[in-house]
Protein backbone atom coordinates (compact mmCIF):
# COMPACT_ATOMS: atom_id res chain seq x y z
CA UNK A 1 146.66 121.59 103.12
CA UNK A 2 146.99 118.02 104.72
CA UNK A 3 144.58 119.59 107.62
CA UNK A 4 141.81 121.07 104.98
CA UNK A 5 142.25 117.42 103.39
CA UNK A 6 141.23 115.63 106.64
CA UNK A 7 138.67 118.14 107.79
CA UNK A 8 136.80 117.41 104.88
CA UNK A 9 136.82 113.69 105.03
CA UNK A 10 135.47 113.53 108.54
CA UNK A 11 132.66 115.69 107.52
CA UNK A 12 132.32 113.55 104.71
CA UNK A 13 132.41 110.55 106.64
CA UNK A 14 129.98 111.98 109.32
CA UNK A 15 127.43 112.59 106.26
CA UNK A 16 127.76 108.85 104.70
CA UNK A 17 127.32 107.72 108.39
CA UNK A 18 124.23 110.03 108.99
CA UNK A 19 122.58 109.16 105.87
CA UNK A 20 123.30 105.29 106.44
CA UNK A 21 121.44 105.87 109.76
CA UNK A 22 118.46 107.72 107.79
CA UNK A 23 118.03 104.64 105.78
CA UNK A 24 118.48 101.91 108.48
CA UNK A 25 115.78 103.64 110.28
CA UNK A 26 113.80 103.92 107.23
CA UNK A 27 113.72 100.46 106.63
CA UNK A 28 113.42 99.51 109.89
CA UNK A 29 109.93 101.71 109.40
CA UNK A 30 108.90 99.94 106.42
CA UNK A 31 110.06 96.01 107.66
CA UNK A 32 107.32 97.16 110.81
CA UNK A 33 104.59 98.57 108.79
CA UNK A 34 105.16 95.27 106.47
CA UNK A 35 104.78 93.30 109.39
CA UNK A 36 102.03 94.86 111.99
CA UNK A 37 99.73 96.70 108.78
CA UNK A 38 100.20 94.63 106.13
CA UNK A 39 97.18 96.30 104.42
CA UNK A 40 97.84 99.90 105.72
CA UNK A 41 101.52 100.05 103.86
CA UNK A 42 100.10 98.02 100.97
CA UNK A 43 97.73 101.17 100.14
CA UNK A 44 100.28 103.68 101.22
CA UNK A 45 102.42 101.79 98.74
CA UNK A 46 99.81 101.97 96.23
CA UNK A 47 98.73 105.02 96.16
CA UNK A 48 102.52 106.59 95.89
CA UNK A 49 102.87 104.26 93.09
CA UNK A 50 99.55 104.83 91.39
CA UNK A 51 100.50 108.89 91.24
CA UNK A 52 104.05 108.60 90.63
CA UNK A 53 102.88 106.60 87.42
CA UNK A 54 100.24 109.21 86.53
CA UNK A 55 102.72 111.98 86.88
CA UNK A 56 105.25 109.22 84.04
CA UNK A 57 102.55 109.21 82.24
CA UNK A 58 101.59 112.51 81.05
CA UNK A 59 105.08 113.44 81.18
CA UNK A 60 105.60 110.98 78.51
CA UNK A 61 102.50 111.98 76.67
CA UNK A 62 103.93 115.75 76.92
CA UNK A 63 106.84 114.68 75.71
CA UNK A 64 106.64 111.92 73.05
CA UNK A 65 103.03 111.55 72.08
CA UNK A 66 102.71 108.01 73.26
CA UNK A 67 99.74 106.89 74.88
CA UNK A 68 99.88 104.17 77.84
CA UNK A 69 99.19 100.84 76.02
CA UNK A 70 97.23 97.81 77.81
CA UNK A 71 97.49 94.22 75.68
CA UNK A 72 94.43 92.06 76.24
CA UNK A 73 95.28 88.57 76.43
CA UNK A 74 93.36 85.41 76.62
CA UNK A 75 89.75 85.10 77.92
CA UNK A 76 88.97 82.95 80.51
CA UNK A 77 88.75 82.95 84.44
CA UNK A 78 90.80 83.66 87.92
CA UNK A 79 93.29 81.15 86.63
CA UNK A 80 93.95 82.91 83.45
CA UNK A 81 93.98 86.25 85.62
CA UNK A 82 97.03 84.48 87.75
CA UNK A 83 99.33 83.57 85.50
CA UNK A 84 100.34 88.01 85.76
CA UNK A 85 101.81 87.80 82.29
CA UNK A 86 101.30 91.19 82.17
CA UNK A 87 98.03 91.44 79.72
CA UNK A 88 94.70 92.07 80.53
CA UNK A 89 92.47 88.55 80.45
CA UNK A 90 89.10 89.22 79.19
CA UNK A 91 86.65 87.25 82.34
CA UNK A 92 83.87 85.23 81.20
CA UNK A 93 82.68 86.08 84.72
CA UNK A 94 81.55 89.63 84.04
CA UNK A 95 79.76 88.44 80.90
CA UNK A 96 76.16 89.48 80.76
CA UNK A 97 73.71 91.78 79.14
CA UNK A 98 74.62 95.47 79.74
CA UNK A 99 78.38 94.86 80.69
CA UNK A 100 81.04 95.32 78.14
CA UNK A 101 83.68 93.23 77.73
CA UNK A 102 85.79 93.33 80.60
CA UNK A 103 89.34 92.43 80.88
CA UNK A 104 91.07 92.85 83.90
CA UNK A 105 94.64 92.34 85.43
CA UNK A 106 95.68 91.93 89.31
CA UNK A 107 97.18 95.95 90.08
CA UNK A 108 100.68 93.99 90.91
CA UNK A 109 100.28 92.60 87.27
CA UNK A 110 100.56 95.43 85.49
CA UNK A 111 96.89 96.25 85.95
CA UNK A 112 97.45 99.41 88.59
CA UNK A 113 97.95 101.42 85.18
CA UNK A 114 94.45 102.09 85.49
CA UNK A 115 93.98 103.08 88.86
CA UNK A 116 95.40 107.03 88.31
CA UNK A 117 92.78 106.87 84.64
CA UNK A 118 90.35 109.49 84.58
CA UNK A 119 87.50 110.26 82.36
CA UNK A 120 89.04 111.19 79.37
CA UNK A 121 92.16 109.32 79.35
CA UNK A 122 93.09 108.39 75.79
CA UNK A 123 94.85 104.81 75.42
CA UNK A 124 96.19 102.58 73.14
CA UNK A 125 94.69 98.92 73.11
CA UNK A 126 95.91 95.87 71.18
CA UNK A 127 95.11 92.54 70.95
CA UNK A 128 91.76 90.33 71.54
CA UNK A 129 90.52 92.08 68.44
CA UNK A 130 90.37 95.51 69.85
CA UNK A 131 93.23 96.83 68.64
CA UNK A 132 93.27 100.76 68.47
CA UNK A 133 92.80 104.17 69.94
CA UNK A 134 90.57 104.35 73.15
CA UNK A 135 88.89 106.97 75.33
CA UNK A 136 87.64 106.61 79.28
CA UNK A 137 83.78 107.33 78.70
CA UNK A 138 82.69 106.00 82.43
CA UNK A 139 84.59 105.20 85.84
CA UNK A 140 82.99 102.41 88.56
CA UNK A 141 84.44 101.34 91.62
CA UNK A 142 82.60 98.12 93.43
CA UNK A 143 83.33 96.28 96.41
CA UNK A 144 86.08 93.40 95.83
CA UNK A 145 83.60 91.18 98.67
CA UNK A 146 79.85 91.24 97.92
CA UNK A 147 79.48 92.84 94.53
CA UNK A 148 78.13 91.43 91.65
CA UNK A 149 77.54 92.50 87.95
CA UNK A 150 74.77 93.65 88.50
CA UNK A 151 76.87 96.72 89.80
CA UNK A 152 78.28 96.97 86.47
CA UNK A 153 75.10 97.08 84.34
CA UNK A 154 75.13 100.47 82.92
CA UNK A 155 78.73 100.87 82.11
CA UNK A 156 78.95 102.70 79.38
CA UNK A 157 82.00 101.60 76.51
CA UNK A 158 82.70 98.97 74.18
CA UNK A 159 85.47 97.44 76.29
CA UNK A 160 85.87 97.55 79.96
CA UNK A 161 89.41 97.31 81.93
CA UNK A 162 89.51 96.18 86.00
CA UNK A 163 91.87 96.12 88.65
CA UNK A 164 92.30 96.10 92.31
CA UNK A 165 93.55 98.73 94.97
CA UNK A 166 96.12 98.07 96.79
CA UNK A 167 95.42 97.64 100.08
CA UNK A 168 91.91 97.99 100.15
CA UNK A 169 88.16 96.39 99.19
CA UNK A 170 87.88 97.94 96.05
CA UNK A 171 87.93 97.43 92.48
CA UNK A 172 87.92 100.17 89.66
CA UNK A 173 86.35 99.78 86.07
CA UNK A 174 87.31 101.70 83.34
CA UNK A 175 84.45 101.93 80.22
CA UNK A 176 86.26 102.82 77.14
CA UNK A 177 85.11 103.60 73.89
CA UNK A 178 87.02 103.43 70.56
CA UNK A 179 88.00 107.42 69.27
CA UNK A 180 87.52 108.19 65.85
CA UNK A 181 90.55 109.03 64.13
């Protein structure tokens, strides 16, 4: 019996140490894709993340009816945008004829919620006087360098959400319209 006993702590010992190896090496991995492609593991990052919160997300729809909820917060500019309290800041910036409102959040602000949206996606909105219900009616994705609104003329919704890839020049726009309950 005292034999069995110590048979099955070596193996057990030889798995801990195998699987503490695994992970050294995997971080050893990550610490060098952090460090020589910076940009490369920041997409790889976001794009796991970005599906892995889709997949949350209609799981939780499935399961308790909720819909993912954005809060817009207070208009203004890129210093509004950077104090990442978690809302969506409605940007003076995008304001012009043909754009709808447009609120956006930095994607490590809580703003990558849009990034796995499709058309169709129904959402829950409150604050800035929107409060309600809301439907994806259009998608856009613009340059982050050398874009303009005049790439988002056209957008179709009453409200529009932004955010950032990770890793890349891009930015995604979400139109949304109210739904009619």
């Amino acid at each position: 019996m005292a034999r069995q006993a110590t048979g099955r702590k070596r193996r057990g010992g030889w798995i801990i140490t195998a699987l503490g190896g695994v992970l050294v090496l995997a971080g050893a991995v990550v610490l060098a894709g952090v460090i020589f492609a910076p940009d490369e593991t920041e997409r790889v990052y976001g794009s796991v993340k970005t599906e892995v919160d889709k997949t949350v997300t209609q799981v939780q729809e499935q399961v308790t009816g909720e819909l993912p909820t954005v809060t817009i917060g207070v208009v203004g500019g890129k210093s509004q945008l950077d104090y990442c309290d978690g809302t969506f800041t409605v940007m003076t910036s995008y304001e012009r004829e043909g754009v709808p409102t447009t609120a956006a959040a930095h994607n490590n602000c809580q703003g990558d919620v849009l990034l796995g949206w499709e058309d169709g996606q129904k959402i829950n909105v409150v604050g800035g006087g929107f409060d309600g219900e809301y439907q994806v009616v259009d998608i856009r994705y613009t340059s982050k360098i050398w874009s303009s609104t005049d790439d988002l003329v056209g957008l179709q919704g009453a409200l529009a959400l932004q955010s950032c890839f990770y890793g890349e020049d891009r930015m995604k726009f979400v139109g949304l319209e109210p739904v009619d309950s």
